[in-house]
N, C-alpha and C. Protein backbone atom coordinates (compact mmCIF):
# COMPACT_ATOMS: atom_id res chain seq x y z
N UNK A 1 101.61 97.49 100.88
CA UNK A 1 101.74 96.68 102.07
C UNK A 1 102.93 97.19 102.87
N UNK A 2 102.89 96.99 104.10
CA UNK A 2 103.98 97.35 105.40
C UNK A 2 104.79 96.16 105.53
N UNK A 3 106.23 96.45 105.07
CA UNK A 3 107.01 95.28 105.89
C UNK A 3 107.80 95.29 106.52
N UNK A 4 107.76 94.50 107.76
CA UNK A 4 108.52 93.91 108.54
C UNK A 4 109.76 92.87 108.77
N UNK A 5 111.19 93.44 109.16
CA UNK A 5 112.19 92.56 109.19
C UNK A 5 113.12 92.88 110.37
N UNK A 6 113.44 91.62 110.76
CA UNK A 6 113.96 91.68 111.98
C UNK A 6 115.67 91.61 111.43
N UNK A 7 116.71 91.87 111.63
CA UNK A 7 118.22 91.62 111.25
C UNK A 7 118.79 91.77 112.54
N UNK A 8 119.70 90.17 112.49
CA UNK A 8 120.52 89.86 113.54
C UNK A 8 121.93 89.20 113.08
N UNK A 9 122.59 89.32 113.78
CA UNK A 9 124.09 89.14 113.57
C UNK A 9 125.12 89.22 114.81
N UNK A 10 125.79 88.49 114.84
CA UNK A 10 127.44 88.76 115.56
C UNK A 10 127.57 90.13 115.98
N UNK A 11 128.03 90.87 116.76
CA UNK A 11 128.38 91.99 116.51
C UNK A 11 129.93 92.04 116.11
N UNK A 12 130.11 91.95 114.87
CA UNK A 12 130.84 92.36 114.10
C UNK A 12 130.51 93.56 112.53
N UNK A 13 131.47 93.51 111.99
CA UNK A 13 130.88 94.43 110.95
C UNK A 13 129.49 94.16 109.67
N UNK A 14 130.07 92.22 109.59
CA UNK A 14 128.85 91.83 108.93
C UNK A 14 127.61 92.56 109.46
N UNK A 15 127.24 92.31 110.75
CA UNK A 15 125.83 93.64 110.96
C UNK A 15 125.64 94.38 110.56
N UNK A 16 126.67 95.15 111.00
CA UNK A 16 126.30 96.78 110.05
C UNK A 16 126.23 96.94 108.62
N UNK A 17 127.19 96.06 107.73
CA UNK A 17 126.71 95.72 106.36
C UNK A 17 125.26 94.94 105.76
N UNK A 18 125.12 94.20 106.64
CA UNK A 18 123.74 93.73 106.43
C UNK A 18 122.62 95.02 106.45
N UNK A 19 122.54 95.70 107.91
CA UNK A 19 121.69 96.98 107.94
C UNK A 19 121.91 98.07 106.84
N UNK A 20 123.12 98.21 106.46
CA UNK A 20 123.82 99.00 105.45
C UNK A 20 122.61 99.06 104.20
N UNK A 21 122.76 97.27 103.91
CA UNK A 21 122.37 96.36 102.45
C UNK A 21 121.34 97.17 102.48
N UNK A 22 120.28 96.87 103.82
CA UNK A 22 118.80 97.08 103.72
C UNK A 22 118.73 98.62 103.35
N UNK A 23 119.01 99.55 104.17
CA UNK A 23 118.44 101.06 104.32
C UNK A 23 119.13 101.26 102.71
N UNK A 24 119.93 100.78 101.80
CA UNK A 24 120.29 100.91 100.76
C UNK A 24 118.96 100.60 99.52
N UNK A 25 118.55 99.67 100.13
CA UNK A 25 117.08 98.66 99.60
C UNK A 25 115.89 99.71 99.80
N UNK A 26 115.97 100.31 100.74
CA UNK A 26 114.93 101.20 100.81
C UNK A 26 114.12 101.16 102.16
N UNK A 27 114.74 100.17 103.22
CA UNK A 27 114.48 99.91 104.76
C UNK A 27 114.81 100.63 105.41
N UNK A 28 113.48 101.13 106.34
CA UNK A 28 113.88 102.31 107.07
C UNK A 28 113.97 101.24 108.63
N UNK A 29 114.60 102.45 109.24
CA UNK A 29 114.94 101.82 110.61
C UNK A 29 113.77 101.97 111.47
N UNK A 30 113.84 100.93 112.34
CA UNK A 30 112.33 100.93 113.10
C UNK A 30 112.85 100.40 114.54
N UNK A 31 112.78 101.72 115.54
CA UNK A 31 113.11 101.49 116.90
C UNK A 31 114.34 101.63 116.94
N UNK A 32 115.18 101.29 118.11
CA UNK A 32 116.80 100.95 118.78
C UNK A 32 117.09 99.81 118.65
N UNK A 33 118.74 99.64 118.08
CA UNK A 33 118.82 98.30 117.68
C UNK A 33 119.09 97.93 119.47
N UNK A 34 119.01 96.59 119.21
CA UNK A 34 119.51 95.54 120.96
C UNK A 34 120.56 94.90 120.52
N UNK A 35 121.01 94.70 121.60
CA UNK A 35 122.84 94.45 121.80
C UNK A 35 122.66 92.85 123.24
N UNK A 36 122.94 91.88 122.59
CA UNK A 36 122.69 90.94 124.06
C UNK A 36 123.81 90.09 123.88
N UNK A 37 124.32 89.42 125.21
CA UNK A 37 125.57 88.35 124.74
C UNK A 37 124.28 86.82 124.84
N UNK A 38 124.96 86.18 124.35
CA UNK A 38 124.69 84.87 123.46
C UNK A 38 125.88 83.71 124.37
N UNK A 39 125.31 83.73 125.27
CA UNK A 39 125.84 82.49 126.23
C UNK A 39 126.54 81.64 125.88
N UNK A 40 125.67 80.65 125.37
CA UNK A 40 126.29 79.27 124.41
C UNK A 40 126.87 79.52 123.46
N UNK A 41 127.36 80.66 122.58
CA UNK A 41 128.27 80.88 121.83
C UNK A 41 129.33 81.79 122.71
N UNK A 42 129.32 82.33 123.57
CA UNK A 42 130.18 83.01 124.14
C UNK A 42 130.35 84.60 123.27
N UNK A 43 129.39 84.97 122.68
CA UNK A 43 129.81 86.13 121.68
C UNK A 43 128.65 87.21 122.00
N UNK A 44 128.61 88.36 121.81
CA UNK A 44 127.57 89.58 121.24
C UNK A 44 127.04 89.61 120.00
N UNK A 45 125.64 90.09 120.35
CA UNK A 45 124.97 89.70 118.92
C UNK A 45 123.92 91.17 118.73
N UNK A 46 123.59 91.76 117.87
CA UNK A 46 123.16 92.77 117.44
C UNK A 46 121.65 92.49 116.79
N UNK A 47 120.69 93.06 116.49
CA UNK A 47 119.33 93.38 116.50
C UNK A 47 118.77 94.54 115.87
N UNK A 48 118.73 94.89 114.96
CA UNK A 48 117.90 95.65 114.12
C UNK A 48 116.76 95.55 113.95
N UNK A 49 115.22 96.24 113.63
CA UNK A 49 114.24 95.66 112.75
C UNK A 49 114.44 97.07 111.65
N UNK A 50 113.31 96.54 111.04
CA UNK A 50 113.51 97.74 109.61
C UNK A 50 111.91 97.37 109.14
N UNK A 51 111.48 98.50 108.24
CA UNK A 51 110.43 98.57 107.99
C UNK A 51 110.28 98.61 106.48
N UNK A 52 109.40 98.49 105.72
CA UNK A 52 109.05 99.20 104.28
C UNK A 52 107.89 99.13 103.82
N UNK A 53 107.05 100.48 103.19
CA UNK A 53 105.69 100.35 102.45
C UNK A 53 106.56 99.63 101.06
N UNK A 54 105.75 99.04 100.25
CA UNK A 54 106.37 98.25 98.76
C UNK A 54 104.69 98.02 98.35
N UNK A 55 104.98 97.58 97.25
CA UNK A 55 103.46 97.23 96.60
C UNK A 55 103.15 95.93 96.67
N UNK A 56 102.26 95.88 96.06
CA UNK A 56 101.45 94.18 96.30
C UNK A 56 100.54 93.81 97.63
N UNK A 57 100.21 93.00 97.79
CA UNK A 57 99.73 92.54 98.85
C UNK A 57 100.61 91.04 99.83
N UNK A 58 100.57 91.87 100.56
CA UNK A 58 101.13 90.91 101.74
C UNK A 58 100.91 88.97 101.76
N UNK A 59 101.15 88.16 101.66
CA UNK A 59 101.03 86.62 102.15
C UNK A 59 102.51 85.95 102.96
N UNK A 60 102.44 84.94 103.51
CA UNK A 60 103.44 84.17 104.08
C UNK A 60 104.58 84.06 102.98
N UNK A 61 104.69 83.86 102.27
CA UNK A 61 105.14 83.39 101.41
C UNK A 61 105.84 84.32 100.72
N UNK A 62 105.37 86.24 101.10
CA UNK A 62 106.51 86.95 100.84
C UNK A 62 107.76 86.87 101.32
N UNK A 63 108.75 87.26 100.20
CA UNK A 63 109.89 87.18 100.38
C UNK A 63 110.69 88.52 100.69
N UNK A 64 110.70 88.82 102.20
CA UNK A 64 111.41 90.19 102.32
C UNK A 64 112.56 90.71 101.90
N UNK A 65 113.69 90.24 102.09
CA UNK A 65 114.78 90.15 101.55
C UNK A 65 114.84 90.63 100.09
N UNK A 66 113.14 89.81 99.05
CA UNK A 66 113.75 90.32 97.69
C UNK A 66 112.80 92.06 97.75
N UNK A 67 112.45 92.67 98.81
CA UNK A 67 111.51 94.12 98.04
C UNK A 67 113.21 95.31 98.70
């Protein structure tokens, strides 16, 4: 199965450790990350997605985070 994950964050370093975590996991990068400010918090916020083939078959109820 193909999966799909979107990763967002502050732009601070937590982001890049989070993206770090994944491509460590075995998530490849998928597209240009986006960069937007966040009004009502007054801050910048960062945008990744990431991809991965893994085994099994796909349902709602997968848990991306654990492949």
């Amino acid at each position: 199965m193909k999966l799909y994950r979107f990763l967002t964050d502050d732009d601070t370093s937590v982001f890049c450790h989070k993206v770090t975590a994944a491509l460590n996991k075995g998530w490849v990068l998928h597209g240009a990350p986006t960069y937007a400010f966040d009004a009502a918090r007054g801050v910048m916020r960062c945008g990744q997605a990431v991809v991965k083939e893994s085994l099994g078959e796909y349902t709602p109820e997968t848990k991306l985070g654990d492949h």
